[in-house]
Structure formats: C-alpha cells, structure tokens
N, C-alpha and C. Protein backbone atom coordinates (compact mmCIF):
# COMPACT_ATOMS: atom_id res chain seq x y z
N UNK A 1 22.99 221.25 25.37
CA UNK A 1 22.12 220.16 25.75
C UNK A 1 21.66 219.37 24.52
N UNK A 2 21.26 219.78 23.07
CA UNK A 2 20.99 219.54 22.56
C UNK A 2 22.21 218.80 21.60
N UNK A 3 23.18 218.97 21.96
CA UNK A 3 24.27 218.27 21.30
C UNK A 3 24.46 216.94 21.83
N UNK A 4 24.12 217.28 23.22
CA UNK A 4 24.73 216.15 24.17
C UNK A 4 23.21 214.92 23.43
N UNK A 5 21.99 215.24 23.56
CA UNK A 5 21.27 214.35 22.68
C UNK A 5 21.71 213.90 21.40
N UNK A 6 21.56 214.34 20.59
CA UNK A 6 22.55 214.52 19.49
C UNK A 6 23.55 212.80 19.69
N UNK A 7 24.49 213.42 20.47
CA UNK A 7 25.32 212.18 20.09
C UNK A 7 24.62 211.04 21.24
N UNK A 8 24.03 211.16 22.28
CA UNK A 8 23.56 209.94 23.06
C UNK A 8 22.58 209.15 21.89
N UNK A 9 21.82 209.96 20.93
CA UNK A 9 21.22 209.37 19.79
C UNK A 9 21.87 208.42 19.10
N UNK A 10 22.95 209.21 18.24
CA UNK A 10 24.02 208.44 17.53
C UNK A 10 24.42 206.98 17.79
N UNK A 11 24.78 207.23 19.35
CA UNK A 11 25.27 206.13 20.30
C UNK A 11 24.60 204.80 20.03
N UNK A 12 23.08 205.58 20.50
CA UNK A 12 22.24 204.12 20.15
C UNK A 12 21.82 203.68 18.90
N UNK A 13 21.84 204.29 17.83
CA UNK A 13 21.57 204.06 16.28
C UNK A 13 22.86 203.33 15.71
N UNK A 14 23.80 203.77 16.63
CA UNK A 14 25.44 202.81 15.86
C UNK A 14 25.10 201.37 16.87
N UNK A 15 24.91 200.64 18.24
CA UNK A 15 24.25 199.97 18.64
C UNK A 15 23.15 199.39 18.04
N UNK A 16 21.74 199.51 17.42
CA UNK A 16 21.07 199.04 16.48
C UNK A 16 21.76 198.70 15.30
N UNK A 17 22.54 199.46 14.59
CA UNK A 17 22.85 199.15 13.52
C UNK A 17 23.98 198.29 13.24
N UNK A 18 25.28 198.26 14.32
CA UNK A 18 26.10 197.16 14.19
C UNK A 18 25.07 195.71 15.11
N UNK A 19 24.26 195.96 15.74
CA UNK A 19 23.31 194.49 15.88
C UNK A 19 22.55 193.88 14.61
N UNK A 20 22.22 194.61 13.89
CA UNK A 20 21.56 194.61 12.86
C UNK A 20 22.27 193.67 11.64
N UNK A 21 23.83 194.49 11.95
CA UNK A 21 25.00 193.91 10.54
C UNK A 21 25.13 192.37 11.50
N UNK A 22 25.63 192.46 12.67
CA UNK A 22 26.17 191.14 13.57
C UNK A 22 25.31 190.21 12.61
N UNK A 23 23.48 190.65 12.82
CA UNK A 23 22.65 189.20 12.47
C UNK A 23 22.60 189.17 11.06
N UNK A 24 22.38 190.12 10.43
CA UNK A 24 22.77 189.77 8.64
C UNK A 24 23.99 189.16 8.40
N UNK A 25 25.27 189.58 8.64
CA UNK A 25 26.33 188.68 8.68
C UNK A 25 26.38 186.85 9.18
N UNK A 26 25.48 186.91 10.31
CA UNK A 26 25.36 185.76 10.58
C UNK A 26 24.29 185.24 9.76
N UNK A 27 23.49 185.30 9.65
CA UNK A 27 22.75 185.08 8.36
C UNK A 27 22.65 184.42 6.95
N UNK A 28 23.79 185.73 6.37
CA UNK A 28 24.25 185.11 5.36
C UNK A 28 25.32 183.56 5.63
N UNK A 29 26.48 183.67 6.45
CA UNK A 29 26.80 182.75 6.83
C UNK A 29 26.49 182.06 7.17
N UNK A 30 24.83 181.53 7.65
CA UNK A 30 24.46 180.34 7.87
C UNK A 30 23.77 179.95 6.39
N UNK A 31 23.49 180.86 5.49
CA UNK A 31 22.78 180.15 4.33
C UNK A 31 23.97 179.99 3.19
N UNK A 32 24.64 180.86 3.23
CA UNK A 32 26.12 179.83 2.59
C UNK A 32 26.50 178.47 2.83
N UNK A 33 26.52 178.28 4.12
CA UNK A 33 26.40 177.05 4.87
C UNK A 33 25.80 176.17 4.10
N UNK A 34 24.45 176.13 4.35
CA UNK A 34 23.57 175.77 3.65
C UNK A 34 23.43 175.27 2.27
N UNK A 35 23.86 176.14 1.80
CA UNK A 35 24.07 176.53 0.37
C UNK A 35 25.07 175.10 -0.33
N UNK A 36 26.37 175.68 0.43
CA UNK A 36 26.95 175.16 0.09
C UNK A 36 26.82 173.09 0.27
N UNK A 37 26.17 172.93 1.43
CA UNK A 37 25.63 171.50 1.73
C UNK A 37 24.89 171.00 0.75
N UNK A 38 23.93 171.87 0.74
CA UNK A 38 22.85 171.75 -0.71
C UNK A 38 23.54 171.27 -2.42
N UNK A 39 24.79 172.29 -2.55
CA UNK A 39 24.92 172.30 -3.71
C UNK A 39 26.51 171.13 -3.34
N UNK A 40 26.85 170.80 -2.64
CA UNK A 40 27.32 169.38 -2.71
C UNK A 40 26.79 168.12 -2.80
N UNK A 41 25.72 167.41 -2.84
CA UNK A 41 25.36 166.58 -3.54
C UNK A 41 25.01 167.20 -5.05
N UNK A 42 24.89 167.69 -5.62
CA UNK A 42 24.72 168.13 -7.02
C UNK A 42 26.30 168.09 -8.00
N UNK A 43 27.03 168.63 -7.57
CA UNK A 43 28.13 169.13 -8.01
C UNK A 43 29.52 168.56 -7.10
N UNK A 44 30.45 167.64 -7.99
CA UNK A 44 31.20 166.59 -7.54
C UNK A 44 32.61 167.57 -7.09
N UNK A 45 32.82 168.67 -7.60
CA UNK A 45 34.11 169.67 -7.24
C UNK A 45 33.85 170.25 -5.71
N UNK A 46 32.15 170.74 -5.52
CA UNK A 46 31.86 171.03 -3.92
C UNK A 46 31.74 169.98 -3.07
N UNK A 47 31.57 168.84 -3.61
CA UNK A 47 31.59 167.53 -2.43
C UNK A 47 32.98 167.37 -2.25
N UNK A 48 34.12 167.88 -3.25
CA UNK A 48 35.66 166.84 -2.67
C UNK A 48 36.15 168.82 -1.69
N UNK A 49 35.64 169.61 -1.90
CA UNK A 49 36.06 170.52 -1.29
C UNK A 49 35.71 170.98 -0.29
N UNK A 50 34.24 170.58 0.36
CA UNK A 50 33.78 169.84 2.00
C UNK A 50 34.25 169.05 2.60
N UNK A 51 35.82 168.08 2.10
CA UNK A 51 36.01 167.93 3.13
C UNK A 51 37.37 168.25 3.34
N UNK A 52 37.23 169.31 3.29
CA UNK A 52 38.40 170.44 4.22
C UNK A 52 37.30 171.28 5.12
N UNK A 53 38.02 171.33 6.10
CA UNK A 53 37.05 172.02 7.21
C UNK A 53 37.34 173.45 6.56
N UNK A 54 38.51 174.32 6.12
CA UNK A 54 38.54 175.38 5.49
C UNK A 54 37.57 175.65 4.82
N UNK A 55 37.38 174.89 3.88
CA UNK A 55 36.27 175.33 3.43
C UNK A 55 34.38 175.01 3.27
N UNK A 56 34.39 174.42 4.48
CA UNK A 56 33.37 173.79 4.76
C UNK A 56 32.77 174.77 5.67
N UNK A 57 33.80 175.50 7.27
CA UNK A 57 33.00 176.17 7.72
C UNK A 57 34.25 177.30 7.85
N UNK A 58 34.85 177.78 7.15
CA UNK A 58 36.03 178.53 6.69
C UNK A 58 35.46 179.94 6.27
N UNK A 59 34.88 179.33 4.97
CA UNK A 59 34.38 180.18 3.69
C UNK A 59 33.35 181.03 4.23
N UNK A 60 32.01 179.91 4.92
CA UNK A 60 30.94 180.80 5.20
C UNK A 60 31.22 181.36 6.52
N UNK A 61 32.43 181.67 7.65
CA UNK A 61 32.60 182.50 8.55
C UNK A 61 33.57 183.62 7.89
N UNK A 62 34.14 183.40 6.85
CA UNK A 62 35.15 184.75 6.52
C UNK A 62 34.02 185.38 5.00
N UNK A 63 33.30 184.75 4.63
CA UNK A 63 32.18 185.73 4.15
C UNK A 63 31.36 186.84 5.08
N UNK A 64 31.01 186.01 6.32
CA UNK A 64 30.28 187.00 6.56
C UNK A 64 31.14 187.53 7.50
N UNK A 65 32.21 187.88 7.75
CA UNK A 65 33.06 188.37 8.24
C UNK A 65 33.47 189.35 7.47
N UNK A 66 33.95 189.20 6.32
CA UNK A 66 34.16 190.18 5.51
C UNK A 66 33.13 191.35 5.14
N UNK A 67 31.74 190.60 4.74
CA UNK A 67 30.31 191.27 4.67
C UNK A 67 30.19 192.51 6.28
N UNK A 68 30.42 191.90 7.22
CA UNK A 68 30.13 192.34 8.96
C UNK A 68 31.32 193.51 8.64
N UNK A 69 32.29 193.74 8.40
CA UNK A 69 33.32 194.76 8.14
C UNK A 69 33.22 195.71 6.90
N UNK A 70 33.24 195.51 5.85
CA UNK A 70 33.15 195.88 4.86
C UNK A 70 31.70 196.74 5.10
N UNK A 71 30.39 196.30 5.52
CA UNK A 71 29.44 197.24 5.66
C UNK A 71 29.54 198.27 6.75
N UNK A 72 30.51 197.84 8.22
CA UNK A 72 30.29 198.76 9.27
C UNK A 72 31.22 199.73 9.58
N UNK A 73 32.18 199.40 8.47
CA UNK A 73 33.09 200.34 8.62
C UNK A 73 33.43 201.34 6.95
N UNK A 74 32.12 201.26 6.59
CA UNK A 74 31.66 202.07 5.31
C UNK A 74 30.96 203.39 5.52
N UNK A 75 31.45 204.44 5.18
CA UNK A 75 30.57 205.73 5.50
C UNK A 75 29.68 205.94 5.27
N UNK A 76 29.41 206.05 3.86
CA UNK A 76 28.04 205.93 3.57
C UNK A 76 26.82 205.30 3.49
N UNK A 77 27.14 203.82 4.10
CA UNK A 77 25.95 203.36 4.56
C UNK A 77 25.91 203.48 5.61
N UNK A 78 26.66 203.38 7.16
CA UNK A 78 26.37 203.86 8.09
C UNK A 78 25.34 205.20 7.79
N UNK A 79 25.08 206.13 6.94
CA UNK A 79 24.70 207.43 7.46
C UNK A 79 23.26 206.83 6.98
N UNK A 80 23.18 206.12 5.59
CA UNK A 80 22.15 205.77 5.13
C UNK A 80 21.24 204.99 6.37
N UNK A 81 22.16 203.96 7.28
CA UNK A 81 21.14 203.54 8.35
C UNK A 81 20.80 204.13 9.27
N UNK A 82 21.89 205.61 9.15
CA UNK A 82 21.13 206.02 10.79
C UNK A 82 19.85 206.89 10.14
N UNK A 83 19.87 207.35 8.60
CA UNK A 83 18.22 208.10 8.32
C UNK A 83 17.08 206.88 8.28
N UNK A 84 18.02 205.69 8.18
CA UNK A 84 16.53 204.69 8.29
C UNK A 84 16.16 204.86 9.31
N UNK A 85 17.13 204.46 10.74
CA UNK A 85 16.57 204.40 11.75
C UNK A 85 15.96 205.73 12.31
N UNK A 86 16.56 206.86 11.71
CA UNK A 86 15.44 208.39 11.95
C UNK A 86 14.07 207.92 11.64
N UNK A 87 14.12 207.63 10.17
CA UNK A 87 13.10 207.64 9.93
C UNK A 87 11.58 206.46 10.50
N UNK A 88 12.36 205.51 11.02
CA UNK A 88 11.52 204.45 11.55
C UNK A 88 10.91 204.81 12.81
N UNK A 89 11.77 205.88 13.55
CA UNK A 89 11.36 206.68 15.12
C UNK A 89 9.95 207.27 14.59
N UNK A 90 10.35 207.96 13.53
CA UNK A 90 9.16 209.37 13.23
C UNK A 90 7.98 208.07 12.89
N UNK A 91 8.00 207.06 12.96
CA UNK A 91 6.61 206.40 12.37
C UNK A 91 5.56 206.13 13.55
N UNK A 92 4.21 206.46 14.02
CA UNK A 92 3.51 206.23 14.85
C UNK A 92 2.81 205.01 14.92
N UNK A 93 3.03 204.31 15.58
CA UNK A 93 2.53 202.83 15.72
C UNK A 93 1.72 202.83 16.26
N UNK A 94 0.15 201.54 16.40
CA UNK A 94 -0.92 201.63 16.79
C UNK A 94 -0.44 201.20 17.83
N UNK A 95 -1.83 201.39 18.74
CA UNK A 95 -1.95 201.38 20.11
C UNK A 95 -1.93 199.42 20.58
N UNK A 96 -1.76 199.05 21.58
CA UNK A 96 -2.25 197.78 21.88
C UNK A 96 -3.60 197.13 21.28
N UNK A 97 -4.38 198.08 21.86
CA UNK A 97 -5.41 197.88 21.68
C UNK A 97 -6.26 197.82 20.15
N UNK A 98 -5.38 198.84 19.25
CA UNK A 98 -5.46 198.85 17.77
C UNK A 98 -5.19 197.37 17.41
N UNK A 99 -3.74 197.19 17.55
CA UNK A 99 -3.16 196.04 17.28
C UNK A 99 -3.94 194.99 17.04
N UNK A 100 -4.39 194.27 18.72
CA UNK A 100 -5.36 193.72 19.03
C UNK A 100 -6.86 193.15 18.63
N UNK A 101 -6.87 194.85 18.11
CA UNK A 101 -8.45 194.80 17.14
C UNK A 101 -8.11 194.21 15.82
N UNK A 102 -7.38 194.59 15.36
CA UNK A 102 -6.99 194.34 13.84
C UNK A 102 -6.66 193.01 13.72
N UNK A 103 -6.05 192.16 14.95
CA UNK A 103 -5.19 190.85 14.43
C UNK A 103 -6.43 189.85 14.96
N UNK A 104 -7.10 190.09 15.47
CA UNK A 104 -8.67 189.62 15.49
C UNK A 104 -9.63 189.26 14.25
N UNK A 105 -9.63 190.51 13.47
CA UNK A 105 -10.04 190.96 12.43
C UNK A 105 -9.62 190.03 11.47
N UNK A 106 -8.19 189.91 11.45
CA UNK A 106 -7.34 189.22 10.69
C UNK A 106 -7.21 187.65 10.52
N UNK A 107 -7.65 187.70 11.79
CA UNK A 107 -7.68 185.68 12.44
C UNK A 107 -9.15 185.44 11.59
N UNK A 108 -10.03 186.53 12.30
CA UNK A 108 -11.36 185.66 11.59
C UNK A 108 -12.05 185.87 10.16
N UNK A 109 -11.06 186.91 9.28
CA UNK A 109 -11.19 187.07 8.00
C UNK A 109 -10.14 185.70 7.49
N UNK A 110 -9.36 185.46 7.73
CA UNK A 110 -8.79 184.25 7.41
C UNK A 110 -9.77 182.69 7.68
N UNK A 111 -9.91 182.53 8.93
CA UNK A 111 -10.37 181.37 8.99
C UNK A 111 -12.35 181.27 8.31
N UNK A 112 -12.59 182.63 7.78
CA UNK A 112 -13.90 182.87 6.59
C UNK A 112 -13.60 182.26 5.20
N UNK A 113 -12.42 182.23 4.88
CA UNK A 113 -11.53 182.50 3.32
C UNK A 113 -11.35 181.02 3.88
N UNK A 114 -11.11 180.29 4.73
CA UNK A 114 -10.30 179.29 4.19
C UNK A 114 -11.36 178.07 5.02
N UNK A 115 -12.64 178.88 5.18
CA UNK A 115 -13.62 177.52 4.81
C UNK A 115 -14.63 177.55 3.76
N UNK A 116 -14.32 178.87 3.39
CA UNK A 116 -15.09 179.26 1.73
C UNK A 116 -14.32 177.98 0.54
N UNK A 117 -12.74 178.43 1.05
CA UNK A 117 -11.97 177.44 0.01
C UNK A 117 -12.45 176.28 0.26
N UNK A 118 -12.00 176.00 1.52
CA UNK A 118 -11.77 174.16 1.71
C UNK A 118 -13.62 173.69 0.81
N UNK A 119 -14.78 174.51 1.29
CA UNK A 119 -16.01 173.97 0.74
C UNK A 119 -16.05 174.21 -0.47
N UNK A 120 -15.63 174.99 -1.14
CA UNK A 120 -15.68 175.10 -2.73
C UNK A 120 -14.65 173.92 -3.33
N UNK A 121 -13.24 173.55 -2.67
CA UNK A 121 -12.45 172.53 -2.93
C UNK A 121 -12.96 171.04 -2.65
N UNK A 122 -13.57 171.06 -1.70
CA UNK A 122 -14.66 169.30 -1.64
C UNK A 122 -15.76 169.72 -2.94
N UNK A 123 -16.32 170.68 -3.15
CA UNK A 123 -17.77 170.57 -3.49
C UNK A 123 -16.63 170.04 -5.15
N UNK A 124 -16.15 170.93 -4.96
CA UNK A 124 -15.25 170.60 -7.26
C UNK A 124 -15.23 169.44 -7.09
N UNK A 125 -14.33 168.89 -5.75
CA UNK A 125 -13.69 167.26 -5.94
C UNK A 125 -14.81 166.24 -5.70
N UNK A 126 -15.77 166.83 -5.51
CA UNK A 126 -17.18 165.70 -5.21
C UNK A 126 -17.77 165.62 -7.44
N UNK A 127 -17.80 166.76 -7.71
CA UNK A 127 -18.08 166.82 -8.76
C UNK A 127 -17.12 166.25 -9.62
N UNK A 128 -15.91 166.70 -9.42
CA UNK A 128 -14.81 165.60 -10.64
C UNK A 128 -14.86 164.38 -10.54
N UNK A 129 -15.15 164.00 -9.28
CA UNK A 129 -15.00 162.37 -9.03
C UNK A 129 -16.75 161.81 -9.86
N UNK A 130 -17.72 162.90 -9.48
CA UNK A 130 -19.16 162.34 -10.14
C UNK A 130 -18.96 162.07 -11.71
N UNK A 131 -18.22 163.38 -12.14
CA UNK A 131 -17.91 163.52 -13.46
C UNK A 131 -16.93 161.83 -14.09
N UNK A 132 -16.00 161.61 -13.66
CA UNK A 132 -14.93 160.93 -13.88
C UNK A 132 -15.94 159.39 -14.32
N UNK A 133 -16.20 159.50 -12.88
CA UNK A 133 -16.94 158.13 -13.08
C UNK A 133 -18.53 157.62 -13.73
C-alpha cells in the first residue's frame, strides 16, 4: 500500500514539475523575445537579423525548447525538484483567517508609512521652495 502511494506521489510531483518547466520555458522565450526587440533598435546586426522570421520567433521557441528538454529529461534535477516539492508539502501554512489578519495588518501599516512619507515630502518641499525663494 505504501508503495502504491509512493508512486501515485511521484505521479503528481512529475505533473507539477514538468508544469513548472512548460512555464519557465515559456518564459524565458517570451523575454528573449523581448530581449531581442529591445536590443534591435540598439544594435544594427539584430535589426537586419529580425527580419527573418527564423530568427525573430525561431530562436526564442527553440531556446526554450531546448531549456523545456534539457531540464526534464535530466536526472538530477528532476530528483532535486521532487525534494523541493517534498519539502514545500512538509511546510504548514496559515489558516484563512491568519492570512486575513495579517494582510489587514499589512494594508494599514502601509497606508501609515505612506502618509507619514507623502507629509514629511510636502512639509521638505514647502520648506525648499520657502528656502529657494
């Protein structure tokens, strides 16, 4: 019985973890993307080589294609993610109601801090401008 858990575990930790690679792979391939858009107006060799669709949306799908393979069909990080994901089970998370309390806490310790600022930031700029002039 305990085997049969065992691998129904596995099952779902290889499930998390090739979802996991899917969106990092896609990921990176969208900021290559990116990247690469970015660093064509700068640099006159990446603007004449955008316009090949090869390598325009070529490059950043067989990067992270390569990245999406190269990590999921690697032994040793597979094992490395399934002790992450052990280890992320064993962590006890607060309750709703914890949650709740805390992000409360959090809203109105923020909006304390950021009318302390904003009044200390008029009161300076009332004074630099007295000063100036």
């Amino acid at each position: 019985m305990n085997a049969i858990n065992s691998n129904l575990n596995s099952n779902s930790n290889a499930k998390i973890v090739t979802l996991c690679l899917v969106s990092l792979s896609a990921l990176i391939g969208f900021t290559l993307s990116t990247l690469l858009k970015a660093l064509s107006g700068a640099f006159a060799v990446i603007a004449k080589a955008m316009n090949y669709d090869w390598f325009k949306h070529g490059l950043p799908v067989a990067v992270a294609l390569i990245l999406f393979f190269s990590l999921q069909f690697n032994k040793s990080f597979l094992v490395w993610a399934d002790e992450v994901i052990a280890e992320i089970k064993k962590v006890v998370w607060p309750s709703t109601k914890d949650t709740r309390g805390m992000t409360i806490v959090v809203i109105v310790m923020v909006l304390i801090s950021s009318v302390i600022i904003s009044s200390f930031d008029l009161l300076s700029g009332f004074v630099l401008n007295q000063l100036i002039k």
